[in-house]
Protein backbone atom coordinates (compact mmCIF):
# COMPACT_ATOMS: atom_id res chain seq x y z
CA UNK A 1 13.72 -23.32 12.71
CA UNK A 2 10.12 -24.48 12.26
CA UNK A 3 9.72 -26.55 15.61
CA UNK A 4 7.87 -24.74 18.85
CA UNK A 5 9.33 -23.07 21.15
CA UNK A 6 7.80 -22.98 24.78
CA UNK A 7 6.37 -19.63 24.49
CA UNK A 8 4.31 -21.40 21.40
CA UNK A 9 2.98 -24.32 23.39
CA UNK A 10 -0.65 -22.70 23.25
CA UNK A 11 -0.84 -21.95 20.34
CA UNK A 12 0.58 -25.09 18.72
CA UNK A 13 -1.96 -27.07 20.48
CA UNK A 14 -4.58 -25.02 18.98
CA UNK A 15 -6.55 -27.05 16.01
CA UNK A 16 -5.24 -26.49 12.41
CA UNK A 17 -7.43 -23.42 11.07
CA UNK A 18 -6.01 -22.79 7.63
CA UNK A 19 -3.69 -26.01 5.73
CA UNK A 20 -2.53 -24.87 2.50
CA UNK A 21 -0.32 -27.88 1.00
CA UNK A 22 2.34 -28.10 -1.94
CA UNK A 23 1.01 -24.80 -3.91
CA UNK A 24 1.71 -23.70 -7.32
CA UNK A 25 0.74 -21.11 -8.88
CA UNK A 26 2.32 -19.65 -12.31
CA UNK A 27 1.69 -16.68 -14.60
CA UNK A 28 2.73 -16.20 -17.95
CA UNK A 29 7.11 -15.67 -17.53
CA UNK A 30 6.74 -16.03 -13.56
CA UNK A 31 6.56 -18.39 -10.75
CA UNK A 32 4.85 -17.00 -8.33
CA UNK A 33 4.42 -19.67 -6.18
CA UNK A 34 6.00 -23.53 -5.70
CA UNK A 35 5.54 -26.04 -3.55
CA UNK A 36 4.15 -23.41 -0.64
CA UNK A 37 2.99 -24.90 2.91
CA UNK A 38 1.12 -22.79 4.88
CA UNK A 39 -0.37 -23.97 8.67
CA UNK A 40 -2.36 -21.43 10.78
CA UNK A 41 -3.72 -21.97 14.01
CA UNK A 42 -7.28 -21.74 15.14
CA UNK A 43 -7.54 -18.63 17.12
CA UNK A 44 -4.08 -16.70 16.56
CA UNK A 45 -2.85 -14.35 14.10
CA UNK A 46 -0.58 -15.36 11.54
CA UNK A 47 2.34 -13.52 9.86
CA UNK A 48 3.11 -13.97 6.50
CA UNK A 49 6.48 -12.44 5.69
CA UNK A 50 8.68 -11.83 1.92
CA UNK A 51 10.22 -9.59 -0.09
CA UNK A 52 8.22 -7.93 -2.87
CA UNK A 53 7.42 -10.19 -5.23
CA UNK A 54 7.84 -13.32 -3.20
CA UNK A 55 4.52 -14.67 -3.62
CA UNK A 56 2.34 -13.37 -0.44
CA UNK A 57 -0.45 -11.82 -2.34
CA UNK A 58 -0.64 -14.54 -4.63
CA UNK A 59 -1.14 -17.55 -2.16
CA UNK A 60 -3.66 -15.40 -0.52
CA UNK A 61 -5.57 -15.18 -3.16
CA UNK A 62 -5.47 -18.63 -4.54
CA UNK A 63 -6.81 -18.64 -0.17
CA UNK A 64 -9.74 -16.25 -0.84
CA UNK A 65 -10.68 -17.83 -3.87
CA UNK A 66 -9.26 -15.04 -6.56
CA UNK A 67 -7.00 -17.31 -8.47
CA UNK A 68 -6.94 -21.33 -8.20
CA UNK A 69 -3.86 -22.95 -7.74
CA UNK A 70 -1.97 -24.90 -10.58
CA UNK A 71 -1.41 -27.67 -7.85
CA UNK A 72 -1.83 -28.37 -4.31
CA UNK A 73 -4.90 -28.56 -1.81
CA UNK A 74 -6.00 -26.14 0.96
CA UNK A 75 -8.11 -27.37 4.05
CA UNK A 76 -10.51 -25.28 6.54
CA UNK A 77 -10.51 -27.09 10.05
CA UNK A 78 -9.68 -30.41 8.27
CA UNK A 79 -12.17 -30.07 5.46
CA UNK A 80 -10.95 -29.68 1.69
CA UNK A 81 -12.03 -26.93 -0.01
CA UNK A 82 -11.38 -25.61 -3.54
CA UNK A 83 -12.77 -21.99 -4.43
CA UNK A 84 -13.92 -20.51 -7.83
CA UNK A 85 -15.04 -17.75 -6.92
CA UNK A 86 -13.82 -14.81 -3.73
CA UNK A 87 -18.50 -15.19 -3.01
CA UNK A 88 -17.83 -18.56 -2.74
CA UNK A 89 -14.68 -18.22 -0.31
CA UNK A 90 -16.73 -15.91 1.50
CA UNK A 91 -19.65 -17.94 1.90
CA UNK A 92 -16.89 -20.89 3.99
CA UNK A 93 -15.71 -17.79 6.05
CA UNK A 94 -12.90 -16.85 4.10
CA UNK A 95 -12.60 -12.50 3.73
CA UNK A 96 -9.75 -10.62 2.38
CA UNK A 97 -8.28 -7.41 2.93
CA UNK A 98 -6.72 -6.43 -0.58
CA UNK A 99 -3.22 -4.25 -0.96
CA UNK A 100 -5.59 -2.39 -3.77
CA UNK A 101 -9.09 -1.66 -2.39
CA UNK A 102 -12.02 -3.39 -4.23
CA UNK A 103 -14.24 -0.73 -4.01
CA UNK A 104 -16.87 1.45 -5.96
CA UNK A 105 -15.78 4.46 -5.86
CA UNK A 106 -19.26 6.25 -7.31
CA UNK A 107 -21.12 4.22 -3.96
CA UNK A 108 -21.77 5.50 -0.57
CA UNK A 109 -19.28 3.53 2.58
CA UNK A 110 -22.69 1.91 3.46
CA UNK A 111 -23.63 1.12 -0.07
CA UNK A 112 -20.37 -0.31 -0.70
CA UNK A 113 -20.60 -2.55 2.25
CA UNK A 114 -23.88 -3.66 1.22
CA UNK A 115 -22.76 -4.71 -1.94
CA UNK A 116 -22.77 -8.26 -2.87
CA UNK A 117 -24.79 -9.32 0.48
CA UNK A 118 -26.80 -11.93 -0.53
CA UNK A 119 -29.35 -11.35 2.88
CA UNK A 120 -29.59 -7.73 2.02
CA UNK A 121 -29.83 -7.98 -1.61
CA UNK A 122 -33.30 -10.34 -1.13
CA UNK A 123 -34.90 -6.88 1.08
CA UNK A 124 -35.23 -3.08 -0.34
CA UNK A 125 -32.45 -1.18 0.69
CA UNK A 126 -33.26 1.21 3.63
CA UNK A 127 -30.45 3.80 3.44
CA UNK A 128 -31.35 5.05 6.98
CA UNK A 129 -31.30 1.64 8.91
CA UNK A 130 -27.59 0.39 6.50
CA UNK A 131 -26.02 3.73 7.55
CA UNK A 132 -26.81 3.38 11.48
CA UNK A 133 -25.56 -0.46 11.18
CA UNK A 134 -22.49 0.62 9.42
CA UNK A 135 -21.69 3.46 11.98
CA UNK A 136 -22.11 0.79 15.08
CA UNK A 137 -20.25 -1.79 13.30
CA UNK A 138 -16.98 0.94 12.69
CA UNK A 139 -17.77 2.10 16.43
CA UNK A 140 -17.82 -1.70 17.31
CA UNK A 141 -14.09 -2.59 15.95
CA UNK A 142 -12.77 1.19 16.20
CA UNK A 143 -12.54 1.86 12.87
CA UNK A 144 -15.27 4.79 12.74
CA UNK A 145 -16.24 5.82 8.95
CA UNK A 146 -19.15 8.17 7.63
CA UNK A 147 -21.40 5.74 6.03
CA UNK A 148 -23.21 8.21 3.56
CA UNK A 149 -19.64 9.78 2.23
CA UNK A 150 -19.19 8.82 -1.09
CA UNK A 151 -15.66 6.26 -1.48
CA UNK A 152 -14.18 8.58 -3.80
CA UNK A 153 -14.17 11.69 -1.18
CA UNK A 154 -12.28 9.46 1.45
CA UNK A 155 -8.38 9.36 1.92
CA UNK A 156 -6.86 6.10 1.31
CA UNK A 157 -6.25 5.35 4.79
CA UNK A 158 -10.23 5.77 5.23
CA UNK A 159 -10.80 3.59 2.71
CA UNK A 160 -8.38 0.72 3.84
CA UNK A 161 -11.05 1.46 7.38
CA UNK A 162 -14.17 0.60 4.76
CA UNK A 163 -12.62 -2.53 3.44
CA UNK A 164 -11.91 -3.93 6.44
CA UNK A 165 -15.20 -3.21 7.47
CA UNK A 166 -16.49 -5.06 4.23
CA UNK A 167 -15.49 -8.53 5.52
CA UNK A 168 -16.33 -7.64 9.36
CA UNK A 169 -19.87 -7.36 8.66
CA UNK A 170 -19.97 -10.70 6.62
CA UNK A 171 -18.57 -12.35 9.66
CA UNK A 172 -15.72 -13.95 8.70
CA UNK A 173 -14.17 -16.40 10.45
CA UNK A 174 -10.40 -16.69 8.86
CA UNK A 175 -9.49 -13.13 7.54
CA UNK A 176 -6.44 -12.56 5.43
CA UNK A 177 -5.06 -8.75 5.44
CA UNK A 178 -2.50 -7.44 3.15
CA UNK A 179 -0.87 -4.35 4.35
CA UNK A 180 -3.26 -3.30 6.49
CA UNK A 181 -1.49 -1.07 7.66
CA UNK A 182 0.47 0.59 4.79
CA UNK A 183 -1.72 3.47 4.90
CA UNK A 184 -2.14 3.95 8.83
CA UNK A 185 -0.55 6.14 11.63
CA UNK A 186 1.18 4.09 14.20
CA UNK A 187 -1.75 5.14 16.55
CA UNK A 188 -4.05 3.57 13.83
CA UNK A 189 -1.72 0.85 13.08
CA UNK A 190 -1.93 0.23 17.37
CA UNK A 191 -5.99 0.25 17.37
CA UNK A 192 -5.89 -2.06 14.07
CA UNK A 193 -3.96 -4.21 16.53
CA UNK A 194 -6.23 -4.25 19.15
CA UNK A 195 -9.04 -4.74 17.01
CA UNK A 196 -7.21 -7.71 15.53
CA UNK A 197 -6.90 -9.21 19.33
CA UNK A 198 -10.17 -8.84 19.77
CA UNK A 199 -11.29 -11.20 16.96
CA UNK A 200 -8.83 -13.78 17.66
CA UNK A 201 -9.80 -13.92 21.38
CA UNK A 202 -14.01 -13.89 19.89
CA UNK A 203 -12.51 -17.25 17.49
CA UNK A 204 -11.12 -15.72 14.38
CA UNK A 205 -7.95 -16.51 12.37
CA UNK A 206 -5.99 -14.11 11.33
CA UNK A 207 -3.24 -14.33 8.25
CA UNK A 208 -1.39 -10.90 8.53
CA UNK A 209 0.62 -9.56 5.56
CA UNK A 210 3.07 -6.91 6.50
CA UNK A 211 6.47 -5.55 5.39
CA UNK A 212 7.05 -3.93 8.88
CA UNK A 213 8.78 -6.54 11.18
CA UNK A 214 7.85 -4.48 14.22
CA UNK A 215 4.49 -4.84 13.92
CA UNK A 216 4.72 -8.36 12.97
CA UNK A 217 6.72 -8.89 15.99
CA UNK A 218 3.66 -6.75 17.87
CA UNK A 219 0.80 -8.89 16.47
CA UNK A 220 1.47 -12.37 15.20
CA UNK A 221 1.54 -15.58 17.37
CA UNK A 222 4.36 -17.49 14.18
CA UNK A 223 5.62 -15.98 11.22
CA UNK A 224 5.91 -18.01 7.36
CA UNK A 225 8.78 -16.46 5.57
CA UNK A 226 8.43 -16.86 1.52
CA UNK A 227 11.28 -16.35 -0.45
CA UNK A 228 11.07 -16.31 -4.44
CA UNK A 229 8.09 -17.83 -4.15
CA UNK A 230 9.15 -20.79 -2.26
CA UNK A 231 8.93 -21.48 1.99
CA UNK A 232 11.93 -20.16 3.63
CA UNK A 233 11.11 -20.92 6.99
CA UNK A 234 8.19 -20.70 9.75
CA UNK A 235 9.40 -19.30 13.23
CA UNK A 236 7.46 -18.77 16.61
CA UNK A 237 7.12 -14.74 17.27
CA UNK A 238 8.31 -15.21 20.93
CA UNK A 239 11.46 -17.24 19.51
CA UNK A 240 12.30 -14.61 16.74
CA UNK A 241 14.02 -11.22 16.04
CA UNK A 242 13.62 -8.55 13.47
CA UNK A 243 17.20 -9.37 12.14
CA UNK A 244 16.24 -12.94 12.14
CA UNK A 245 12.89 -12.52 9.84
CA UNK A 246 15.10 -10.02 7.47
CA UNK A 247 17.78 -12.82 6.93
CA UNK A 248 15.28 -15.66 6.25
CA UNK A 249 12.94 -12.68 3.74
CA UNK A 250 16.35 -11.49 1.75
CA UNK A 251 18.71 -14.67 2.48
CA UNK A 252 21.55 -13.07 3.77
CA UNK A 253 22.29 -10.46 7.04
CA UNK A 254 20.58 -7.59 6.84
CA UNK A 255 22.32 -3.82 8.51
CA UNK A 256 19.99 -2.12 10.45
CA UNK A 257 21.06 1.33 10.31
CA UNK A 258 20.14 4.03 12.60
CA UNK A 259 22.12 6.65 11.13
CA UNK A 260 19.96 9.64 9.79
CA UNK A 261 20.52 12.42 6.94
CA UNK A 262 22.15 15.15 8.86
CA UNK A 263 20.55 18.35 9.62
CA UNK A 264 20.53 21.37 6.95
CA UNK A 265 23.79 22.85 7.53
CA UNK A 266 23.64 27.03 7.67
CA UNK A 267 24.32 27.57 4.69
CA UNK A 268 21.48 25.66 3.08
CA UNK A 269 19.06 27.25 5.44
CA UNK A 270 20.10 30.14 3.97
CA UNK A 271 19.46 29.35 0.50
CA UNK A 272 16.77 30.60 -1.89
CA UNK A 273 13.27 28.85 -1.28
CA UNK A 274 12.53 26.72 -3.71
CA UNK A 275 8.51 26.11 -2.98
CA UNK A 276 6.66 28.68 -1.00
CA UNK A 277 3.22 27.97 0.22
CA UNK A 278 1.26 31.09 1.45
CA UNK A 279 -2.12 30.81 3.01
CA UNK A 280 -3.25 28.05 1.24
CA UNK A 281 -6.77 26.93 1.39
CA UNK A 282 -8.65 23.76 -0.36
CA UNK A 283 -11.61 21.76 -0.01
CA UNK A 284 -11.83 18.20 -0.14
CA UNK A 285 -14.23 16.36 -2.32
CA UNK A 286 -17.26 16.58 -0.19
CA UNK A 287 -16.58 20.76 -0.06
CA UNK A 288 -15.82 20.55 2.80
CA UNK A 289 -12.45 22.69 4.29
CA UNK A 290 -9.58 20.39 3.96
CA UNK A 291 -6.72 22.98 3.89
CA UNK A 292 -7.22 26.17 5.88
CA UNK A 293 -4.38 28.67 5.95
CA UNK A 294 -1.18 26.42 5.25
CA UNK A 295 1.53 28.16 4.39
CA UNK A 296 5.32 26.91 4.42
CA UNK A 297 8.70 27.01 2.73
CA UNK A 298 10.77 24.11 1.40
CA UNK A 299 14.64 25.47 0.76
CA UNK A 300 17.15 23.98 -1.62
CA UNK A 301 18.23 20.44 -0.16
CA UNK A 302 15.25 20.11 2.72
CA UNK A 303 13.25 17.13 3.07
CA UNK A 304 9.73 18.76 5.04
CA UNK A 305 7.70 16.22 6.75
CA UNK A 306 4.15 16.34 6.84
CA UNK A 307 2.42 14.46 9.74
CA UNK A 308 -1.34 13.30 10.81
CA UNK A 309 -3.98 10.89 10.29
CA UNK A 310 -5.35 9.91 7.83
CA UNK A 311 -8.42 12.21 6.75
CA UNK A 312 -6.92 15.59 8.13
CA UNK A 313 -6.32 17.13 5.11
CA UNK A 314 -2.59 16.05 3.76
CA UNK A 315 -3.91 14.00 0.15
CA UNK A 316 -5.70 17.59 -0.43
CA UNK A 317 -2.22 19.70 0.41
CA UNK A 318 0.15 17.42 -2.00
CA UNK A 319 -2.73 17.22 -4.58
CA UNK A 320 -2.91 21.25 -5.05
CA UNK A 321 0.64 21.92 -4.60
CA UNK A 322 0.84 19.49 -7.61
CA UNK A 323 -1.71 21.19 -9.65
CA UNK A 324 -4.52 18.15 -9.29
CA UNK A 325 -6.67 20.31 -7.23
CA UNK A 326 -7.29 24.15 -7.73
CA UNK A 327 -6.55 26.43 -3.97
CA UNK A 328 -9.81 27.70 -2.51
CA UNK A 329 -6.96 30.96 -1.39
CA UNK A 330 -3.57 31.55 -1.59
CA UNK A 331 -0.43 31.06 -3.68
CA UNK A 332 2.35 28.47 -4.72
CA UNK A 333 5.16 29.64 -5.89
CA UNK A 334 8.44 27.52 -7.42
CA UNK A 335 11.81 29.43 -7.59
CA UNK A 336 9.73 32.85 -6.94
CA UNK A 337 7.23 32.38 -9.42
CA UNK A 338 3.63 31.90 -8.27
CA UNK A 339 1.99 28.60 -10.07
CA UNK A 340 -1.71 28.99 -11.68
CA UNK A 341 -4.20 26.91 -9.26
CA UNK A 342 -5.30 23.84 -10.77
CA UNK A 343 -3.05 23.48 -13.51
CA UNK A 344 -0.65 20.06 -13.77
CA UNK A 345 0.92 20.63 -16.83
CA UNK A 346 2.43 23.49 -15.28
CA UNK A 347 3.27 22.60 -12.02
CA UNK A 348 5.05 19.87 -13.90
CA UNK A 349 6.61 22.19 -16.39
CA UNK A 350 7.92 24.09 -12.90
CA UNK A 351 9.87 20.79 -12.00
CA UNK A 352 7.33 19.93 -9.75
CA UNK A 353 6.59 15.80 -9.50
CA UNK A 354 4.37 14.31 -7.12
CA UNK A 355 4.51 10.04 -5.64
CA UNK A 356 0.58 9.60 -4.65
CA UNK A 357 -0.82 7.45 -2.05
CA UNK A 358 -2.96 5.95 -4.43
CA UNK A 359 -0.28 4.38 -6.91
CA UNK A 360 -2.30 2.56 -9.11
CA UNK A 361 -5.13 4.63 -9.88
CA UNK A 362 -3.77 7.97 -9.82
CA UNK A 363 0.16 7.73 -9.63
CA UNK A 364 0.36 5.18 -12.73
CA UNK A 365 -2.09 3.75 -15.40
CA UNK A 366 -2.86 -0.02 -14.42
CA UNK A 367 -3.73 -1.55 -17.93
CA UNK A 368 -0.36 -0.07 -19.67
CA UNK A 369 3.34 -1.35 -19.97
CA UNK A 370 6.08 -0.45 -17.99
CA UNK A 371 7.54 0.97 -20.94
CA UNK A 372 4.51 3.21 -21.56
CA UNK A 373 4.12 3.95 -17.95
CA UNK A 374 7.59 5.49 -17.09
CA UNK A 375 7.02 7.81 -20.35
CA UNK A 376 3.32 8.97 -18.93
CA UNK A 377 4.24 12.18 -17.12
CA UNK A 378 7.13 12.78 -20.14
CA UNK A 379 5.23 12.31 -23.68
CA UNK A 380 5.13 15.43 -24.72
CA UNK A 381 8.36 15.90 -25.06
CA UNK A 382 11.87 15.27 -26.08
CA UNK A 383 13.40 12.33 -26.20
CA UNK A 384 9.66 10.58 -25.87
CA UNK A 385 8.42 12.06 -28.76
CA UNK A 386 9.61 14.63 -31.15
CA UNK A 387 5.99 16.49 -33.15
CA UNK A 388 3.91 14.68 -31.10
CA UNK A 389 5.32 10.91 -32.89
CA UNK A 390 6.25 8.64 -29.54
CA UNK A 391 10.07 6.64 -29.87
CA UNK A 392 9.37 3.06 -28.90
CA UNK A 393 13.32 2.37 -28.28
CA UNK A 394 13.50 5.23 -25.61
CA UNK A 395 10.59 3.97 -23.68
CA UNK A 396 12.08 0.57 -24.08
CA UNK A 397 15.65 1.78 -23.11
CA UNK A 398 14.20 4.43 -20.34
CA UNK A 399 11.71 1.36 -18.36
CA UNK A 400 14.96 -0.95 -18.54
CA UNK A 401 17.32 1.56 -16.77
CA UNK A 402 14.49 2.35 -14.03
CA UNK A 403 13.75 -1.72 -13.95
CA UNK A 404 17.44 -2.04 -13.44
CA UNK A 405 17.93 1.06 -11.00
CA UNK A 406 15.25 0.70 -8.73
CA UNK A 407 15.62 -3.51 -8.84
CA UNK A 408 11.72 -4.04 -10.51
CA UNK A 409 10.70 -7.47 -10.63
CA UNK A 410 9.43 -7.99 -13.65
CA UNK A 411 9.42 -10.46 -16.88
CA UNK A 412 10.13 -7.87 -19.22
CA UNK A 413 9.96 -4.12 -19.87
CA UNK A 414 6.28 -4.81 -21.28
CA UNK A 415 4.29 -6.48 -18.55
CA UNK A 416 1.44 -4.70 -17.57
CA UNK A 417 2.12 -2.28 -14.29
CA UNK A 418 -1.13 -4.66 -13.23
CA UNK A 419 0.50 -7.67 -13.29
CA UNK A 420 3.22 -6.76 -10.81
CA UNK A 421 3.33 -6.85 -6.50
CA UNK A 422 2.51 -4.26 -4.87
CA UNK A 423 5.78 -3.39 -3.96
CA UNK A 424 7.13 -3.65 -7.97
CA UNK A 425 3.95 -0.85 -9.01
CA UNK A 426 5.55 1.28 -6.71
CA UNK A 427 9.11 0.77 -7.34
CA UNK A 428 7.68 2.03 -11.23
CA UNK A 429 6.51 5.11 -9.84
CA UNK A 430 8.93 5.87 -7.54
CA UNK A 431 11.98 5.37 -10.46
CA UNK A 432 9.34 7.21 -13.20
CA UNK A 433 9.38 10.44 -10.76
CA UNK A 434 13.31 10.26 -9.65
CA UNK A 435 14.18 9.87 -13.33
CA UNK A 436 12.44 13.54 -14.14
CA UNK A 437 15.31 15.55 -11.93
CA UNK A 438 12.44 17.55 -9.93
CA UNK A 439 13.13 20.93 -8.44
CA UNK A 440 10.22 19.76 -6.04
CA UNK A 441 9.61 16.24 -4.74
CA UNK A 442 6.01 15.57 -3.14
CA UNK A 443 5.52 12.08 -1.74
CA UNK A 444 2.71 10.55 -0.06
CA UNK A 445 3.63 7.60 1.76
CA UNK A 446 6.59 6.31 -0.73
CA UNK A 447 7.33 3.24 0.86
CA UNK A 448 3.60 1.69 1.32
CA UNK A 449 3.96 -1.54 0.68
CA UNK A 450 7.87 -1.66 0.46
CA UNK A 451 10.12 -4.78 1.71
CA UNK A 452 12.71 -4.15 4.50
CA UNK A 453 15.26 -3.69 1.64
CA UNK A 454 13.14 -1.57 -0.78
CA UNK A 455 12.56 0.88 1.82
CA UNK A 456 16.22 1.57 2.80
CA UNK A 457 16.53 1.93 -1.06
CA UNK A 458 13.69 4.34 -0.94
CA UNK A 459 14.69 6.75 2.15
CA UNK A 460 18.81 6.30 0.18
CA UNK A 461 16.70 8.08 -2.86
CA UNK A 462 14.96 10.76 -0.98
CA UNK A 463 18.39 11.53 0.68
CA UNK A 464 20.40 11.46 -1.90
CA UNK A 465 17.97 13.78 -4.15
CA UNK A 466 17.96 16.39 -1.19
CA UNK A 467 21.87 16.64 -1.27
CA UNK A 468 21.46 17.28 -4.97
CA UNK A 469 18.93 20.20 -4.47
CA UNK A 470 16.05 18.74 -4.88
CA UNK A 471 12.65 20.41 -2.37
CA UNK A 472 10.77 17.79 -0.64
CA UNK A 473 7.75 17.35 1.03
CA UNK A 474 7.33 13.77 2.68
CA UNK A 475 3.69 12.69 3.68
């Protein structure tokens, strides 16, 4: 399973880039790695493959310097290396692309990829000269940003742009990226790509995190499978299939389905709207236009998708059909009743529930509990609280049956939301927001950052709570 295949010749001959040997790594009631191997060649991109929870994002940061591993050594073109600090990674040529952006939010694009340059912080800060560098270095690798917008005003899939732009501009020779793509079009995912070819080919190494075997299979020169935290096997690409990287990521065949949710039969077409959207209009954080003149119905038991890149104008749609955002014009309605702009608790209170992109800033609250977490959007009420005094055995009972539902790996119903993968914070949310039986469904992007299993799961949900009734809008 691990030996090269003929297609592979060139790039097994390559020098050893990145050696990671025998690593563990544990947190308190997990094991999040054991005993990992991990060999990259100079000069290709690398695949690194598992289920949620299987220990990717956890070895690549014990790579970039984030965490330091319980045991084990790692090895840049033959030299040992052990990091205590991400500056320190950086300085040996080691950047990361986090699943969550590290980002200031309050800074400009430029400022933020200024920050923590030790050239530019010994030199005053010349806002015109950092902007023009930043433009020709997102013009350089295709990822075009507007250096003076401030991080909080961009769309997530603009801000996965500035991070990778971040590491870019320190020159880093072995780049890890988790998910890059979890927030891009496929036309953004395919320029990612070629941007990614183009640093290999200019002597960069590449480890490439990804849920979505296609694009691994597009990309990546070999793939390293994990599998509860332990190796389950390292393949050449050219040698490989799709099926073949499911089995070794779940450990068993996996069906690949092309059956879709049937059409809306007459009848439902028919039906009372449920959400009505009439010449909507919003601006986006910089005041600028973001919505101009949307207007749409969802009926009883439709799933409406909602389709562009990144930037164009869907966060600011979901955001003020959920009441996050007040409407520059127009009207909501839900069941014939038009919704106050700008107001949450109602738009909740009309059975409207909304899956962000950004899941761990805006869709749940990182520092709490799962417990506390799948009662957030439900407090006020009963059986969470009865005269405003909260019930500590529903929460407890409530995050078990989502944990259970929606297969969360987890130690226990009170782990911090932060200490989960990126896949398990969104499992939370997802469950938290099925469990409220919404007349309306809004979801941006609900399987980001989902394994090949978790997003059948996901799209099962979605169908299912369409042939119960339920309105959706899919981002």
């Amino acid at each position: 399973m691990s030996g090269p295949g003929p297609a592979d010749t060139a790039v097994v001959s390559r020098p050893v880039a990145v050696e990671m040997t025998g690593i563990d790594k544990r947190f308190p009631g997990v094991v999040a790695n054991q005993g990992v191997h991990l060999s990259v060649a100079a000069g290709s991109v690398h695949a690194l493959l598992g289920e949620n929870g299987a220990g990717k994002s956890t070895l690549s940061n014990i790579l970039s310097g984030l965490y330091r591993p319980d045991a084990g050594s790692i090895a840049l073109d033959g030299k040992l290396v052990l990091f205590d600090s991400p500056r320190e990674a950086l300085a040996a040529g080691v950047g990361m692309v986090h699943q969550h952006f590290r980002l200031v939010p309050s800074f400009t694009v430029a400022e933020n990829i200024a920050l923590g340059d030790a050239h530019g912080a010994r030199l005053p800060l010349r806002r015109r000269s950092l902007d023009a560098s930043v433009a020709a270095l997102g013009e350089r690798f295709g990822l075009p940003v507007d250096p003076s917008a401030k991080v909080w005003q961009l769309s997530v899939g603009e801000q996965q742009r500035v991070e990778l732009l971040k590491v870019l501009a320190r020159d880093a020779r072995y780049l890890i990226l988790d998910e890059p793509t979890a927030v891009l079009t496929p036309q953004e995912a395919q320029d990612l790509f070629a941007t990614l070819r183009t640093m290999v080919n200019g002597g960069r190494t590449v480890i490439f995190i990804s849920h979505k075997l296609d694009e691994v299979m597009a990309v990546s020169d070999r793939v390293t499978v994990l599998r509860g935290g332990r190796n389950a096997g390292t393949v050449n690409t050219a040698d490989t299939s799709p099926r073949e990287l499911a089995r070794l990521m779940v450990g068993r065949d996996v069906v690949f389905s092309g059956a879709r949710r049937a059409a809306a039969s007459p009848r439902t077409m028919d039906a009372d709207v449920v959400l009505r959207v009439e010449g909507l209009c919003a601006d986006d954080d910089r005041r600028r236009r973001g919505v101009n003149d949307v207007s749409f119905d969802v009926r009883r038991g439709e799933i409406v998708g909602v389709a562009g890149v990144s930037g164009n104008g869907q966060r600011e749609l979901a955001e003020t059909l959920c009441g996050m955002r007040a409407a520059a014009e127009g009207t909501v309605s839900v069941d014939g009743i038009a919704l106050r702009s700008g107001r949450v608790v109602e738009a909740m209170a009309a059975g409207i529930r909304h899956v962000p992109e950004d899941r761990l800033h805006t869709g749940l609250a990182p520092g709490l509990t799962i417990e506390q977490n799948s009662v957030l959007t439900s407090y006020r009420e009963r059986p969470a609280s009865t005269f405003g005094v909260m019930h500590r055995q529903h929460q407890r009972e409530l995050a078990a049956a989502l944990i259970e539902r929606f297969e969360v790996k987890t130690p226990s119903t009170t782990t911090r939301v932060s200490l989960l993968s990126g896949g398990n914070v969104q499992k939370v949310l997802l469950a938290r927001e099925f469990a409220a039986a919404p007349r309306v469904l809004v979801a941006a992007s609900p399987t980001r950052g989902l394994d090949v299993g978790a997003i059948s799961a996901v799209r099962y949900r979605l169908a299912e709570a369409a042939d119960a009734g339920v309105a959706i809008v899919l981002v």
